[in-house]
Protein backbone atom coordinates (compact mmCIF):
# COMPACT_ATOMS: atom_id res chain seq x y z
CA UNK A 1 94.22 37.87 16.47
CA UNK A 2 92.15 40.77 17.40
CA UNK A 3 88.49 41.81 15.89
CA UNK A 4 90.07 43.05 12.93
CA UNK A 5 92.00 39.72 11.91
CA UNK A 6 88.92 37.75 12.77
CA UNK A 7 86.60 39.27 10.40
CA UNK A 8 89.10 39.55 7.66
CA UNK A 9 89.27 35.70 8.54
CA UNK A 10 85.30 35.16 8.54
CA UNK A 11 84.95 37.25 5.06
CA UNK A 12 87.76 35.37 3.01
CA UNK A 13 86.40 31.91 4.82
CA UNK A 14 83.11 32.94 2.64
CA UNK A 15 84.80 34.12 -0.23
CA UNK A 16 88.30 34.96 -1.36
CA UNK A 17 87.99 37.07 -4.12
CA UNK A 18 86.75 40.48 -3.40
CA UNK A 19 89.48 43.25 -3.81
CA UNK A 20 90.98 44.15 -0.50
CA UNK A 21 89.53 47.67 -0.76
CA UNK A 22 86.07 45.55 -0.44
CA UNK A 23 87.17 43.59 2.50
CA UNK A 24 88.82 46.72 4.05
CA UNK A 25 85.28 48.54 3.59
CA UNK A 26 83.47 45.89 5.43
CA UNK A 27 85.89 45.81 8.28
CA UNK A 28 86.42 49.09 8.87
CA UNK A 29 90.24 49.38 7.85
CA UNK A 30 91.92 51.58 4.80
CA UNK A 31 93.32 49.52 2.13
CA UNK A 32 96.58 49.04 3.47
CA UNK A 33 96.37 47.96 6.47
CA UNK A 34 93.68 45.53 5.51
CA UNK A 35 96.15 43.95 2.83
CA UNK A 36 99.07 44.06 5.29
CA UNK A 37 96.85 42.04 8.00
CA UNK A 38 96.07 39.50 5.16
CA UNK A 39 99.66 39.12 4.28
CA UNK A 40 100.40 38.60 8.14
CA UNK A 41 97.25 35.68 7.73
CA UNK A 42 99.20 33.85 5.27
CA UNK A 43 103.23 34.10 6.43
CA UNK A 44 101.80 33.03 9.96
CA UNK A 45 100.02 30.30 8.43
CA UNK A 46 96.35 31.09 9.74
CA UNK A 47 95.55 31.57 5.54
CA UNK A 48 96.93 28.07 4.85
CA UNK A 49 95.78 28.21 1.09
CA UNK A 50 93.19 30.08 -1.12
CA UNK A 51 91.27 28.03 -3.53
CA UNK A 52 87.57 27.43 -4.96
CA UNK A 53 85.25 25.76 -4.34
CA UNK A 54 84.00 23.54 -6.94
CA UNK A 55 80.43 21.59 -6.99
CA UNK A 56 81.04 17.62 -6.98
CA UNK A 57 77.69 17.73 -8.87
CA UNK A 58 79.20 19.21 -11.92
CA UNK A 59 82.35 17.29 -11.75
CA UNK A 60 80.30 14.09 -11.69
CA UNK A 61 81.46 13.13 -8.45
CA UNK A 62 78.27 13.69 -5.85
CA UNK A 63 78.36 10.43 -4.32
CA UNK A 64 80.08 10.47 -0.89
CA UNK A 65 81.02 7.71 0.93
CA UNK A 66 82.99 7.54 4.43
CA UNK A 67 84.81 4.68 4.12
CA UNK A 68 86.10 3.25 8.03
CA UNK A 69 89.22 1.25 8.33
CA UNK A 70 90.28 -1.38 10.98
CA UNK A 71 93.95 -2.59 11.02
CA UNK A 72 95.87 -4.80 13.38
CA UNK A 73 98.95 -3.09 12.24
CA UNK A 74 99.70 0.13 14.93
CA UNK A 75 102.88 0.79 13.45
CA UNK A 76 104.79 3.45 11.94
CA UNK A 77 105.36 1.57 8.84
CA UNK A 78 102.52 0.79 8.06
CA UNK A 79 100.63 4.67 8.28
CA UNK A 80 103.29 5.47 6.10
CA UNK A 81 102.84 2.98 3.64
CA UNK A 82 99.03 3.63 3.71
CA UNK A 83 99.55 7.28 3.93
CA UNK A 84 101.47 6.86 0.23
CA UNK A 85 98.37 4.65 -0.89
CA UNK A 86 95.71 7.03 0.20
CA UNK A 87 97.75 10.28 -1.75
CA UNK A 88 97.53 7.91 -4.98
CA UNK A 89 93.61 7.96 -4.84
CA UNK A 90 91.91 11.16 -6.16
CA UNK A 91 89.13 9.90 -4.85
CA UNK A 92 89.84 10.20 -1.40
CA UNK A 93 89.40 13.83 -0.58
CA UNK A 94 90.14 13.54 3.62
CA UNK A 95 92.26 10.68 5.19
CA UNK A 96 91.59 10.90 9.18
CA UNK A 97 93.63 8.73 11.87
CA UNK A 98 90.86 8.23 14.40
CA UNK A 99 90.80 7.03 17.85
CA UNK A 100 87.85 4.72 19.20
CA UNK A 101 86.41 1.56 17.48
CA UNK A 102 87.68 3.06 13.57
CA UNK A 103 90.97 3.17 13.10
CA UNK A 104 91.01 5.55 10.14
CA UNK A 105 88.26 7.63 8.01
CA UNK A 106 88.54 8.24 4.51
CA UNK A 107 86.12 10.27 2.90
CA UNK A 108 85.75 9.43 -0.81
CA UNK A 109 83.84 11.24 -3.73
CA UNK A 110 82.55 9.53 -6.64
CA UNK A 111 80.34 9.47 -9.53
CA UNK A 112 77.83 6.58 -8.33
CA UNK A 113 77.75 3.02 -7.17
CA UNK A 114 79.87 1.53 -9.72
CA UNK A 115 82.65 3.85 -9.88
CA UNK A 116 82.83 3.08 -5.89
CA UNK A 117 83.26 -0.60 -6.36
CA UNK A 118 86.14 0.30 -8.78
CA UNK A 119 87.35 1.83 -6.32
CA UNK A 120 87.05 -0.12 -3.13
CA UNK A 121 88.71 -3.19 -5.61
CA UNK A 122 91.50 -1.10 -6.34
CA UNK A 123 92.22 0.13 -2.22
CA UNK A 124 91.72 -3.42 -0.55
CA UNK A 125 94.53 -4.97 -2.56
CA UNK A 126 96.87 -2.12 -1.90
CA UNK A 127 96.77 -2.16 1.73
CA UNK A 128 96.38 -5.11 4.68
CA UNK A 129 92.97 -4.09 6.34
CA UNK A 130 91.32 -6.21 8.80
CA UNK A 131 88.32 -4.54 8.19
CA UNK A 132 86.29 -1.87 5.93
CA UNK A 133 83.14 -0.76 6.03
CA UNK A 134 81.23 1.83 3.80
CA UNK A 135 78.90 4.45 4.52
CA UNK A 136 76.77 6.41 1.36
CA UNK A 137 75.72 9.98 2.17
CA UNK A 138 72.13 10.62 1.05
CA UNK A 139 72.20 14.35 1.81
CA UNK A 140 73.98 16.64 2.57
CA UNK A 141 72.42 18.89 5.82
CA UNK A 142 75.09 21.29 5.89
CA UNK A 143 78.94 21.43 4.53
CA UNK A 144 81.87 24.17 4.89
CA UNK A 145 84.88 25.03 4.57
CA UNK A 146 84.91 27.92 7.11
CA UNK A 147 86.48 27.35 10.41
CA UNK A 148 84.67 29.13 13.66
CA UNK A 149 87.71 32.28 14.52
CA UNK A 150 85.64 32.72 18.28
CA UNK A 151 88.13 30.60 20.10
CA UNK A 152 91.51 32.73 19.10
């Protein structure tokens, strides 16, 4: 990726829907080759996807919580069969395998307290944990989506 690709990269990060005689403006390309640089994004698979962002706030689901797992079963199987369970939950919006002291971190978006009990009764009797614990975000400092392009 040269300068070119990387600012594309930064400006649809921010925002995806500006025409691509915008984006071409601000990166000092014509049209064309700006949209043909784009298209090279995606079929490379840099541009994985290009969606909106919606506010959890105004889908009544601004309570986070990052739930931790502990299993003693390292196997195969077992990820699989809790990868299925996780991709039947809405709720949980990331599903990380993590090394250290967690086994895995879900991060889960709610409407409050309540809803989150709901939930935590429906996970722990679909999967063998031998132990969860809960954490509830009380702010959020800073969130994005955009990825840093400095170390291509």
């Amino acid at each position: 990726m040269d300068k070119f690709d990387k600012k594309i990269l930064q400006l649809l990060q921010q925002d995806c829907t500006p025409a691509v005689s915008e984006i071409a403006k601000q990166v000092g390309l014509s049209t064309t080759p700006c949209w043909r640089r784009i298209q090279a994004l995606e079929k490379s698979g840099v541009i994985k996807g290009r969606v909106a962002i919606a506010d959890p706030e105004k889908l009544n689901v601004g309570l986070t919580v990052f739930v931790t797992i502990k299993t003693n079963q390292h196997n195969p199987q077992w990820l699989n069969d809790f990868r299925k369970v996780a991709n039947d939950f809405k709720e949980i919006v990331e599903f990380y395998r993590m090394s250290g002291e967690v086994d895995y971190l879900l991060r889960v978006v709610v409407p409050d307290m309540k809803a989150y009990d709901t939930f935590y009764r429906k996970l722990i009797t679909r999967a063998n944990f031998s132990d969860i614990s809960s954490s509830f975000a009380m702010e959020e400092i800073k969130y994005t989506t955009a990825l840093p392009v400095e170390y291509t």
